[in-house]
N, C-alpha and C. Protein backbone atom coordinates (compact mmCIF):
# COMPACT_ATOMS: atom_id res chain seq x y z
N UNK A 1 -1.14 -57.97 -13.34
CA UNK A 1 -0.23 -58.06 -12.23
C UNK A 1 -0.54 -56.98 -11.20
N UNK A 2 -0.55 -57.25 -10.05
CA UNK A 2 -0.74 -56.59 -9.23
C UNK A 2 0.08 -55.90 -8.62
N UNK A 3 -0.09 -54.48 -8.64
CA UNK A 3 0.75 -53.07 -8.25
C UNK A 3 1.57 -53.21 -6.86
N UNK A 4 3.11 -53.20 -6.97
CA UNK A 4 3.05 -52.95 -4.97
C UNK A 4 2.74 -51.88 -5.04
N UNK A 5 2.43 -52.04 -3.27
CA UNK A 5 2.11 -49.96 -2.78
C UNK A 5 3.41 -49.65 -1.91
N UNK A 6 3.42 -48.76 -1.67
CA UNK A 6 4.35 -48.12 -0.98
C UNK A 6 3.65 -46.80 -0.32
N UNK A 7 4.28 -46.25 0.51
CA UNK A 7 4.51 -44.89 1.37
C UNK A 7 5.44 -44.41 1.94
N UNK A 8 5.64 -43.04 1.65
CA UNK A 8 6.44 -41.94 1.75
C UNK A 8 6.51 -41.90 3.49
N UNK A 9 7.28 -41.76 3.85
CA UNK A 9 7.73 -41.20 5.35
C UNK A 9 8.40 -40.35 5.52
N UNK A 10 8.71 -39.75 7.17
CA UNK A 10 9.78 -40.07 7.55
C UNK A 10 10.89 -40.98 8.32
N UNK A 11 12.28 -41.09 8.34
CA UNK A 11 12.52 -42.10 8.64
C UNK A 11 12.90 -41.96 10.08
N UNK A 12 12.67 -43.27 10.72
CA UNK A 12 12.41 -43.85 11.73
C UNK A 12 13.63 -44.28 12.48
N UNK A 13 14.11 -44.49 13.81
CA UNK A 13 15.21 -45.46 14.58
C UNK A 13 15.10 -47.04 13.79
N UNK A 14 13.62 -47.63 14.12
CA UNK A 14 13.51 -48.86 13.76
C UNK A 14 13.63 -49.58 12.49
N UNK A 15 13.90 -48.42 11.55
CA UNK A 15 14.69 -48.79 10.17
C UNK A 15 15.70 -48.95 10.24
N UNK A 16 16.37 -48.96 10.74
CA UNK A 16 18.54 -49.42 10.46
C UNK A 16 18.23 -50.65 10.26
N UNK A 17 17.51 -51.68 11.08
CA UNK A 17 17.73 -53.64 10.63
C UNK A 17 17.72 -53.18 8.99
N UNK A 18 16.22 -53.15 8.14
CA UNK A 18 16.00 -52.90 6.57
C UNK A 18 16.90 -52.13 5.73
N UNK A 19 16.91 -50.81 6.31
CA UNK A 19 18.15 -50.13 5.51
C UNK A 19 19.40 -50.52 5.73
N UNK A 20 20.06 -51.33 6.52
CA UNK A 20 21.30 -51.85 6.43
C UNK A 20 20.99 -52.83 5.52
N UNK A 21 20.15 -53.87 5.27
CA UNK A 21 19.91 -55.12 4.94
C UNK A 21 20.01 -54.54 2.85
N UNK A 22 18.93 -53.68 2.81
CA UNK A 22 18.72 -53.81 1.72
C UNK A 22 19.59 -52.86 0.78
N UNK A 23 20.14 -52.05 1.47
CA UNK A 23 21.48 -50.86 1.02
C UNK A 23 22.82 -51.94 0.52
N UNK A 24 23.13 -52.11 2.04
CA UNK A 24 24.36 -53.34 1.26
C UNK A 24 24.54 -54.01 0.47
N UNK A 25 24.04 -53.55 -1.12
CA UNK A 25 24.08 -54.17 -2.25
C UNK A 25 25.13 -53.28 -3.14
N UNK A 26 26.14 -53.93 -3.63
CA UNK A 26 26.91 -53.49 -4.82
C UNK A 26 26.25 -52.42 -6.00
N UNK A 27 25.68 -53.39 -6.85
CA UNK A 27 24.20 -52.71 -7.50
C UNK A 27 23.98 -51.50 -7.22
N UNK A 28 23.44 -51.03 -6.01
CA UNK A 28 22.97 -49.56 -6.00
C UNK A 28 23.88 -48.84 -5.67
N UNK A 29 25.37 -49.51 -4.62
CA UNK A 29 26.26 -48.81 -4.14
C UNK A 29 26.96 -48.55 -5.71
N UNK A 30 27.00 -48.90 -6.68
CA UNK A 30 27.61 -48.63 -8.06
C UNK A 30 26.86 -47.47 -8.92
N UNK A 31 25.72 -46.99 -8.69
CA UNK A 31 25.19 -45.58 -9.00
C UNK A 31 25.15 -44.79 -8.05
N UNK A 32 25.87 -44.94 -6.74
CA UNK A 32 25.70 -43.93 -6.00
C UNK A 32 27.02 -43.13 -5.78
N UNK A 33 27.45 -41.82 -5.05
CA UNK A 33 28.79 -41.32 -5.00
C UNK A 33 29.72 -42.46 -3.85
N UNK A 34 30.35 -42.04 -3.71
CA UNK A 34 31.61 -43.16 -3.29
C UNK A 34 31.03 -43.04 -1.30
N UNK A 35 30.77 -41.65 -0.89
CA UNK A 35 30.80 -41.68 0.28
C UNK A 35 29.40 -42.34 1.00
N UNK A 36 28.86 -42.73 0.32
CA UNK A 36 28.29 -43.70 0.95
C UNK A 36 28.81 -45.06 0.95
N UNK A 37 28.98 -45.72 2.35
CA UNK A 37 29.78 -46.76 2.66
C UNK A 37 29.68 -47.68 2.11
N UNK A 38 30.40 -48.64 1.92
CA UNK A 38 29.90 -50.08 1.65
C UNK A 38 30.98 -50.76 1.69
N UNK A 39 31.00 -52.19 2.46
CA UNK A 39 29.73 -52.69 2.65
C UNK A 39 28.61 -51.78 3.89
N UNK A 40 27.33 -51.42 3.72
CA UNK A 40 26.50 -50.58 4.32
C UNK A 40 26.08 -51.95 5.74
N UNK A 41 26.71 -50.83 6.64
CA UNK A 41 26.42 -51.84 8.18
C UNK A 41 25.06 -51.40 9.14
N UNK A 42 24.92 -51.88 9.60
CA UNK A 42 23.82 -50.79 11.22
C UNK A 42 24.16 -50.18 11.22
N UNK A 43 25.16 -49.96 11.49
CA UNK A 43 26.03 -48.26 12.27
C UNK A 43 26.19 -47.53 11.08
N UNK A 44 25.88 -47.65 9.83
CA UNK A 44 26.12 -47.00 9.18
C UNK A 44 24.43 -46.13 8.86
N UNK A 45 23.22 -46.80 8.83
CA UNK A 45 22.04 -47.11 8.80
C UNK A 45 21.66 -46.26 9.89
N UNK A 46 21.95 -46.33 11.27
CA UNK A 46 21.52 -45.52 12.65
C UNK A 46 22.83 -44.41 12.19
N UNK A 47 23.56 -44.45 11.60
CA UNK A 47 23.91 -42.64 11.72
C UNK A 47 23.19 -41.81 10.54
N UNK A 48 22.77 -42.42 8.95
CA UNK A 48 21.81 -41.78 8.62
C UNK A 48 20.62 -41.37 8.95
N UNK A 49 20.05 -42.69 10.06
CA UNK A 49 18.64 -42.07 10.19
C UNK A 49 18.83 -40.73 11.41
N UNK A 50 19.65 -40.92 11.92
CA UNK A 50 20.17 -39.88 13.27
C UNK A 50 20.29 -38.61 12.13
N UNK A 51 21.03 -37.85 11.30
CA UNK A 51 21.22 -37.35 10.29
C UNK A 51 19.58 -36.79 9.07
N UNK A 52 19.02 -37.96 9.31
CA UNK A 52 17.86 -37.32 8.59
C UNK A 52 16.60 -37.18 9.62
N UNK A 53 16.55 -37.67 10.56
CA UNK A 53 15.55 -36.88 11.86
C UNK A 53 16.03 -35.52 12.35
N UNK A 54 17.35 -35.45 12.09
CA UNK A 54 17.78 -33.91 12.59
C UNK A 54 17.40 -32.68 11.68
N UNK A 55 16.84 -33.28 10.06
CA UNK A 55 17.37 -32.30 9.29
C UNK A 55 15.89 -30.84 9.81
N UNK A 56 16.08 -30.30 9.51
CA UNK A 56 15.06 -28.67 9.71
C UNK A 56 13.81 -28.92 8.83
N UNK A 57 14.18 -29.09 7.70
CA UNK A 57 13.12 -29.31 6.70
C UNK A 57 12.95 -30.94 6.08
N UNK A 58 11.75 -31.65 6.02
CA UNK A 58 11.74 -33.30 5.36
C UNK A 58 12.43 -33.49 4.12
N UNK A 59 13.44 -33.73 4.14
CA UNK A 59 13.98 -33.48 2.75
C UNK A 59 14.44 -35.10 2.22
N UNK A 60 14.31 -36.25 3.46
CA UNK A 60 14.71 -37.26 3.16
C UNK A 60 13.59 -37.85 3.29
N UNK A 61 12.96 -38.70 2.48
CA UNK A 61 11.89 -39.40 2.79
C UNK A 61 12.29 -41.21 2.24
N UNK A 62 11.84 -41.82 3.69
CA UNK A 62 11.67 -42.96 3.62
C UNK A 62 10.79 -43.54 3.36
N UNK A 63 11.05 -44.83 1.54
CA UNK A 63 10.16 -45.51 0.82
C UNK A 63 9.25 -46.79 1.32
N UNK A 64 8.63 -46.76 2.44
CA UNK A 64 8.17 -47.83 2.99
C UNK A 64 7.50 -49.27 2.33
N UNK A 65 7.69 -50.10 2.01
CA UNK A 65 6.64 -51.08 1.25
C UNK A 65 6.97 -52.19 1.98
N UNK A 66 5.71 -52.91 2.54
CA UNK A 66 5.47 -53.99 3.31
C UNK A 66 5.63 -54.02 4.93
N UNK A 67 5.71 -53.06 4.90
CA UNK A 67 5.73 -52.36 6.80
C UNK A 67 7.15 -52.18 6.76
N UNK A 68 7.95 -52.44 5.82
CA UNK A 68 9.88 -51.90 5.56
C UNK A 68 10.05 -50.95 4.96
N UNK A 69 11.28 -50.38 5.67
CA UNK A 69 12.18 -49.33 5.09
C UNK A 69 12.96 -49.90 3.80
N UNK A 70 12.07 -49.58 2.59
CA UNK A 70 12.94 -50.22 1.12
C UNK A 70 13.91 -49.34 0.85
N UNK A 71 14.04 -48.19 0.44
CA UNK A 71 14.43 -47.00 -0.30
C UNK A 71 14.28 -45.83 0.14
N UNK A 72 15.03 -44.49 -0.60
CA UNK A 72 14.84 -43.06 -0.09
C UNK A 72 15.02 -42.33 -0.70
N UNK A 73 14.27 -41.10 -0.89
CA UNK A 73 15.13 -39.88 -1.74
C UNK A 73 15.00 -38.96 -0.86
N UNK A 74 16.11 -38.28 -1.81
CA UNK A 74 16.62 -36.98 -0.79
C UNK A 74 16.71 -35.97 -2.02
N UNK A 75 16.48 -34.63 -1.02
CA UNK A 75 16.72 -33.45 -1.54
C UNK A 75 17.77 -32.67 -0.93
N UNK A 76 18.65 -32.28 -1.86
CA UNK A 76 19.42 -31.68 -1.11
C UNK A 76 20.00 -30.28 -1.65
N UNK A 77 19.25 -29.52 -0.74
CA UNK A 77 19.51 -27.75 -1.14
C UNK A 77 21.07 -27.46 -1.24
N UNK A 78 20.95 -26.42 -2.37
CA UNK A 78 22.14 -25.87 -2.75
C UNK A 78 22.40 -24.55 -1.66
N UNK A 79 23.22 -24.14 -1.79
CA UNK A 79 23.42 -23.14 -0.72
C UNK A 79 24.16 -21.66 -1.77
N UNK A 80 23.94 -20.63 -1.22
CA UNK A 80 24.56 -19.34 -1.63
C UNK A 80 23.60 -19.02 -3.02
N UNK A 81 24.11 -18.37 -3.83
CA UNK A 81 23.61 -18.24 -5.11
C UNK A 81 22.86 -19.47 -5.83
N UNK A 82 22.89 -20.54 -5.46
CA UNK A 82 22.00 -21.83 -5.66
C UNK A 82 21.29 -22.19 -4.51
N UNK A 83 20.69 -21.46 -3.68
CA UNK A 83 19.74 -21.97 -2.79
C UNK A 83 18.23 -22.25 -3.32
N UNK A 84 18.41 -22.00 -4.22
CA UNK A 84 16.79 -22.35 -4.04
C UNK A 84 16.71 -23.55 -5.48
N UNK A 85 18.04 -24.24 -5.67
CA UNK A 85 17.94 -25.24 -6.27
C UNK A 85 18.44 -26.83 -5.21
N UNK A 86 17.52 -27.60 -5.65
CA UNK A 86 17.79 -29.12 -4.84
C UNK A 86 18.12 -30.36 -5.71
N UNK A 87 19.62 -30.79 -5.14
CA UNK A 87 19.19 -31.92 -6.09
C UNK A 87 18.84 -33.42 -5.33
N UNK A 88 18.46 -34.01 -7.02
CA UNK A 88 17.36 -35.42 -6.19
C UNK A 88 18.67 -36.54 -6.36
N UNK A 89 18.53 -37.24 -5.38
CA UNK A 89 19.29 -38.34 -4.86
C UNK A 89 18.25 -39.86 -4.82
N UNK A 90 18.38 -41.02 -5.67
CA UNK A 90 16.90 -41.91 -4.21
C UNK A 90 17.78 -43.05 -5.00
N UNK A 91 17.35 -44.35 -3.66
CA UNK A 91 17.60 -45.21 -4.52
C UNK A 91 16.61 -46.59 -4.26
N UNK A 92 16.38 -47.81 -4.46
CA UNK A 92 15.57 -48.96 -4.16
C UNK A 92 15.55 -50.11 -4.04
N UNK A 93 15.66 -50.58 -2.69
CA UNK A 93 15.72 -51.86 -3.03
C UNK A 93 15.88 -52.37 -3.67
N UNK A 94 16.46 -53.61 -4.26
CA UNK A 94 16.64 -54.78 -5.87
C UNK A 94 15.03 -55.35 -5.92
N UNK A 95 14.90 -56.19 -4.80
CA UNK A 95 13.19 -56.65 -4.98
C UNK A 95 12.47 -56.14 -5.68
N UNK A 96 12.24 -54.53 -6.04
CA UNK A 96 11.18 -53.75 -6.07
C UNK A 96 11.38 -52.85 -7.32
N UNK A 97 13.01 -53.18 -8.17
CA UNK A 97 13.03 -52.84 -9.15
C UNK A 97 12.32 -53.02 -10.52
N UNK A 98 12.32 -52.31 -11.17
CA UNK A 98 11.05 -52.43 -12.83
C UNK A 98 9.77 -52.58 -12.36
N UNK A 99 9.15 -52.23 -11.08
CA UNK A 99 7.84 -51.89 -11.29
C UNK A 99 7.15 -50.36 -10.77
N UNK A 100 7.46 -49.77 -11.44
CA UNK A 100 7.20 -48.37 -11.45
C UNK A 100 7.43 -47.81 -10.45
N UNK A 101 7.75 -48.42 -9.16
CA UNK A 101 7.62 -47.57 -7.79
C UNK A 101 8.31 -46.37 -7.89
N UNK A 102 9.63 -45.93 -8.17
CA UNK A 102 10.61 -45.48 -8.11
C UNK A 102 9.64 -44.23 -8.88
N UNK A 103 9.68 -44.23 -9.97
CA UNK A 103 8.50 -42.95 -10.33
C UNK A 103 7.75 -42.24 -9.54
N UNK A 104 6.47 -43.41 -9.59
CA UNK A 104 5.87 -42.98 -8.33
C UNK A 104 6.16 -42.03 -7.12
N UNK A 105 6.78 -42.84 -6.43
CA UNK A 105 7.44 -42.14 -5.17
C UNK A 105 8.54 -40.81 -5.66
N UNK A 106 8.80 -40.93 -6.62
CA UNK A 106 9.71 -39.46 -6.82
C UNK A 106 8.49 -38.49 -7.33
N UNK A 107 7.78 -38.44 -7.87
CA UNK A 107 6.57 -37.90 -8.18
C UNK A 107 5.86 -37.58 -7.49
N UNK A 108 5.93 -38.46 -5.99
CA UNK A 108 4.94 -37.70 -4.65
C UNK A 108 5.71 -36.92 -3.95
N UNK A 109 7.07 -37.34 -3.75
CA UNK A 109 8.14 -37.09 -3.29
C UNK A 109 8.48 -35.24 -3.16
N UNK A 110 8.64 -35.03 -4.85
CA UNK A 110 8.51 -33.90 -5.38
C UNK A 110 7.37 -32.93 -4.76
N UNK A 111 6.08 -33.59 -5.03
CA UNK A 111 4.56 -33.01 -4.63
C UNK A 111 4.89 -32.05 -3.11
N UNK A 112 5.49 -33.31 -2.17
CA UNK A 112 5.53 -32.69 -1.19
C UNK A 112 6.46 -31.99 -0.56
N UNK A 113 7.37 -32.35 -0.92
CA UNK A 113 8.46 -31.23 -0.94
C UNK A 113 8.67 -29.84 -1.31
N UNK A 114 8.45 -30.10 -2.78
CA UNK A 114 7.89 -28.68 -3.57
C UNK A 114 6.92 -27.83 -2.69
N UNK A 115 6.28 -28.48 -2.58
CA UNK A 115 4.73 -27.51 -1.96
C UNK A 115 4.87 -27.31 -0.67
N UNK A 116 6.26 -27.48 -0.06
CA UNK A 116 6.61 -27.19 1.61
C UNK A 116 7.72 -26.34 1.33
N UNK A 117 8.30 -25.94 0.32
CA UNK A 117 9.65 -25.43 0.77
C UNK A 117 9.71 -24.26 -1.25
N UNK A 118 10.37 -23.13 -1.25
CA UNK A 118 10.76 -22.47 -1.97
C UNK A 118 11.86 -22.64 -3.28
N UNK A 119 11.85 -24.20 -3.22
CA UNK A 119 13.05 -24.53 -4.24
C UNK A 119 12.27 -23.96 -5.76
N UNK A 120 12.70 -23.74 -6.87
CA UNK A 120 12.71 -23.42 -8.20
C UNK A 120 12.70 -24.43 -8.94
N UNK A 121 14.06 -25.13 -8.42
CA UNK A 121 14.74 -26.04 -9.69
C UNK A 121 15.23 -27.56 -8.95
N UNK A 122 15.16 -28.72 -9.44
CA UNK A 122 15.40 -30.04 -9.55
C UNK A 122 16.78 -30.12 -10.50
N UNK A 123 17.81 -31.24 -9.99
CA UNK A 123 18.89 -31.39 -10.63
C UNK A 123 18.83 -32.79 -10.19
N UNK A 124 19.34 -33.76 -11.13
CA UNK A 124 20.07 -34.82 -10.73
C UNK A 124 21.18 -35.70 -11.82
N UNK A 125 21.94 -36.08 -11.27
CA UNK A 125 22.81 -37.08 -11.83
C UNK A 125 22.83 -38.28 -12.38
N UNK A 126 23.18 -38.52 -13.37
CA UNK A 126 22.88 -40.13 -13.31
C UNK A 126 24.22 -40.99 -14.03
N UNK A 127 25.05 -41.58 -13.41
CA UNK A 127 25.99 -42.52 -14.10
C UNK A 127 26.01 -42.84 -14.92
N UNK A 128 27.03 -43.19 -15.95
CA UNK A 128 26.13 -43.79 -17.31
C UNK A 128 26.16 -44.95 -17.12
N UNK A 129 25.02 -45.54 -18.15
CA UNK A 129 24.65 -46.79 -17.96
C UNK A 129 23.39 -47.21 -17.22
N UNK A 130 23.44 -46.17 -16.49
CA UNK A 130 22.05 -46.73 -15.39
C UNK A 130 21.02 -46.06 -16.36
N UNK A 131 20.31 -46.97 -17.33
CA UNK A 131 19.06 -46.28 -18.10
C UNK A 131 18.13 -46.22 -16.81
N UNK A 132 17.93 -47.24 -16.00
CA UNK A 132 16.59 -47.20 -15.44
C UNK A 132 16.62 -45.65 -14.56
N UNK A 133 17.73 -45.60 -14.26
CA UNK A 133 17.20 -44.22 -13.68
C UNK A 133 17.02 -42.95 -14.68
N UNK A 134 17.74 -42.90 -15.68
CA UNK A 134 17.22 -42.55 -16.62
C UNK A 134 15.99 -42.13 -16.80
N UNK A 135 14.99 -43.17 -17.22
CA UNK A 135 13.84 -43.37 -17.40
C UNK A 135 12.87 -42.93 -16.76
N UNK A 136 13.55 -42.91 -15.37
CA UNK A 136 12.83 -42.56 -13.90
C UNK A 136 12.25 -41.08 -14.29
N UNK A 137 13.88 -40.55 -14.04
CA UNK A 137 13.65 -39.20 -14.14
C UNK A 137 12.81 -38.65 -15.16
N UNK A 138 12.91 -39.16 -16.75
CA UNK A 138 12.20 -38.92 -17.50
C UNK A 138 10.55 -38.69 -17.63
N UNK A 139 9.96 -39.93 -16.93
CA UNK A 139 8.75 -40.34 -17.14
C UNK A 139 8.28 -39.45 -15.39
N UNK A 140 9.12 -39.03 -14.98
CA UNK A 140 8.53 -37.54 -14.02
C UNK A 140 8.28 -36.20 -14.41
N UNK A 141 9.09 -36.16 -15.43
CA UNK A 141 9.23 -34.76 -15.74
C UNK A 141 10.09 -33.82 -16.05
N UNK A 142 11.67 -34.51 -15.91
CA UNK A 142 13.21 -34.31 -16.10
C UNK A 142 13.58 -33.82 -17.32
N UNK A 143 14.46 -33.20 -18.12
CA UNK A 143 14.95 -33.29 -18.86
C UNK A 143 16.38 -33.49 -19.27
N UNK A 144 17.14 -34.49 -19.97
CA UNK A 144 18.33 -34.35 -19.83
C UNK A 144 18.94 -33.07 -20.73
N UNK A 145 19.52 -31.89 -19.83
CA UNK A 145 20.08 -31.15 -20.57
C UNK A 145 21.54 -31.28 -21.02
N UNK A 146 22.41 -32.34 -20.62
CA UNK A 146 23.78 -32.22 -20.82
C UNK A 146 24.62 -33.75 -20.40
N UNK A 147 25.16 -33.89 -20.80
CA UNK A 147 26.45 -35.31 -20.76
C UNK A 147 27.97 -34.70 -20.05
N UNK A 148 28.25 -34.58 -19.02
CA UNK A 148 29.23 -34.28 -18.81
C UNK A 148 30.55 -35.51 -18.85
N UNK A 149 31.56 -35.17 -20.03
CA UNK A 149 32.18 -36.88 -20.47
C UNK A 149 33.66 -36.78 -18.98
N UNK A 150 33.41 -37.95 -19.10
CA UNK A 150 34.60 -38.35 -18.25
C UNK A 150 34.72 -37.89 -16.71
N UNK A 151 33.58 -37.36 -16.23
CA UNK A 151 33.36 -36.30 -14.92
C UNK A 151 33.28 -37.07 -13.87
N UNK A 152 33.40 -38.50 -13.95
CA UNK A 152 33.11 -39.15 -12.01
C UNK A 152 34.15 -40.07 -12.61
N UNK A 153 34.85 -40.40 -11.38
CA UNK A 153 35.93 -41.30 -11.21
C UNK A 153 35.10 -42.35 -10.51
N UNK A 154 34.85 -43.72 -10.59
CA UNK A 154 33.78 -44.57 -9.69
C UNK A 154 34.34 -46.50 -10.18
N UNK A 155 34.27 -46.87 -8.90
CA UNK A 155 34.89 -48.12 -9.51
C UNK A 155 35.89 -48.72 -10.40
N UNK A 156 37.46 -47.42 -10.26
CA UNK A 156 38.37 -47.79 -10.67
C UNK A 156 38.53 -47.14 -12.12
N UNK A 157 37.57 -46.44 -12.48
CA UNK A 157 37.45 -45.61 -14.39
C UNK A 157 36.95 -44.69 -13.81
N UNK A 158 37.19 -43.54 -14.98
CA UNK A 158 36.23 -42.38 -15.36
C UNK A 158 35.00 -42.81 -16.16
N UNK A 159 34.27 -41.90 -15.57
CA UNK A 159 32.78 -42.29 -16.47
C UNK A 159 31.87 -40.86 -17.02
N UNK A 160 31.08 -41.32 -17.72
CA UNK A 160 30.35 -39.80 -18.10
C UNK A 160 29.41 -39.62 -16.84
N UNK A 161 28.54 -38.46 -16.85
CA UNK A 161 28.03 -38.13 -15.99
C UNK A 161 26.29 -37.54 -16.76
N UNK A 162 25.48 -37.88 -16.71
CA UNK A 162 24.14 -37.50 -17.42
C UNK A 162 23.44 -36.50 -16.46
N UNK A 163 23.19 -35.19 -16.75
CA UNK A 163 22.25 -34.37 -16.08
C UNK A 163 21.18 -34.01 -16.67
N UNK A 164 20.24 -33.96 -15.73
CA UNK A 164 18.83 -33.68 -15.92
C UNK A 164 18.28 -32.53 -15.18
N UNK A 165 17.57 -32.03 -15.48
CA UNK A 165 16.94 -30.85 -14.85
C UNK A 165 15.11 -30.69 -15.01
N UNK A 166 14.58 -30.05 -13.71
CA UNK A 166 13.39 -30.08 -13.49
C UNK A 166 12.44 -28.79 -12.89
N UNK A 167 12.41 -27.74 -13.59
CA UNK A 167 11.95 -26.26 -13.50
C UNK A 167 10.77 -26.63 -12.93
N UNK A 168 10.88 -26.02 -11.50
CA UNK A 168 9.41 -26.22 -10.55
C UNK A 168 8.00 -25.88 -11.65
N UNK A 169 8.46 -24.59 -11.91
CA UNK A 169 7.67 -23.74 -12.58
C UNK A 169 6.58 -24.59 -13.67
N UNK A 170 7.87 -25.06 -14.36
CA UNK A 170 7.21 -26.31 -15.51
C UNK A 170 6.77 -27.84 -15.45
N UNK A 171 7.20 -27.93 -14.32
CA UNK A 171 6.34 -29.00 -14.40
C UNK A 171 4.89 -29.36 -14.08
N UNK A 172 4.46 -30.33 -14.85
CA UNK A 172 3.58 -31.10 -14.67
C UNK A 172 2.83 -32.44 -13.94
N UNK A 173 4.11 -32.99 -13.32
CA UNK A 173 4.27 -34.19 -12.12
C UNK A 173 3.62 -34.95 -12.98
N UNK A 174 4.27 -35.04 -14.48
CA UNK A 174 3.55 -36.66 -15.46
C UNK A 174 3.46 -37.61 -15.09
C-alpha cells in the first residue's frame, strides 16, 4: 500500500475553506478541550490561522497532504517556573487516520521545534479511550507517566485523563 505524504508548514489565510471543512467533525472535537468550537465554522478557521501567523515562535504547524490543510500540532509553552516545558496538542483529519501520518508528522514536528527553541520537556494529554493517540505518542517517544482519574469533565461525564511525558534530553525521535 502506498504511503500518503504530507508536509509540515506554516499556516496560511487560504486554509480556513480545509480547516473549517475537516475540523468540524465530532470525532476529533471529542478528544479535544471544550474551547475549541464546534460546530468549527470559517470564522472560526480565519481566527486561528490569524492567531497562529501572529505567534513569535512556529509553534503551530500546519499538516498539509494533497495541496490541503489536513491537521496541526501545536506547542504550547508553559510560562513562569514551567517555561521551558511545551505541551503537544495535534489533531487529523478522519480520511488520513491509521496510516501512520500522525507519528510521522509529530516526530518532524518535534525535530523542528526542538532544534529552534530551548524547551526541555514534552507533555501531553490524552482522553481516555482515544488509544490511537495513545499509540501516537508512544511509538515517538512518550512515556505514559500517570492516569489522572476523573480529571476532565467532557461531553456531559467525568473522564480520566492519561499523561505522557517526553525529556528533550532523552529522546531518540523513534
Amino acid at each position: 500500500m502506498k504511503r500518503t505524504s504530507f508536509r509540515l508548514r506554516p499556516w496560511q489565510k487560504s486554509d480556513a475553506m480545509s480547516l473549517a471543512r475537516y475540523l468540524n467533525n465530532k470525532k476529533i472535537w471529542d478528544n479535544c478541550r471544550d474551547r475549541l468550537p464546534f460546530p468549527y465554522t470559517e470564522d472560526d478557521a480565519h481566527a486561528f490561522i490569524d492567531y497562529a501567523v501572529a505567534q513569535q515562535e512556529w509553534n503551530e504547524f500546519c499538516i498539509e497532504i494533497g495541496g490541503e490543510a489536513a491537521g496541526n500540532i501545536s506547542f504550547m509553552r508553559g510560562t513562569d517556573v514551567e517555561r521551558f516545558n511545551t505541551e503537544v496538542g495535534y489533531w487529523l483529519a478522519e480520511p488520513y487516520w491509521n496510516q501512520g501520518i500522525m507519528g510521522e508528522a509529530l516526530r518532524e514536528a518535534m525535530y523542528l521545534y526542538g532544534g529552534n527553541s530551548d524547551v526541555k520537556r514534552w507533555f501531553a494529554h490524552v482522553y481516555e479511550g482515544n488509544m490511537a493517540s495513545m499509540r501516537v505518542l508512544e511509538k515517538v517517544g512518550f512515556r505514559q507517566v500517570a492516569v489522572f482519574r476523573q480529571a476532565c469533565f467532557k461531553n456531559g461525564g467525568f473522564m480520566d485523563l492519561h499523561y505522557f511525558e517526553c525529556l528533550k534530553d532523552e529522546w531518540t525521535g523513534k
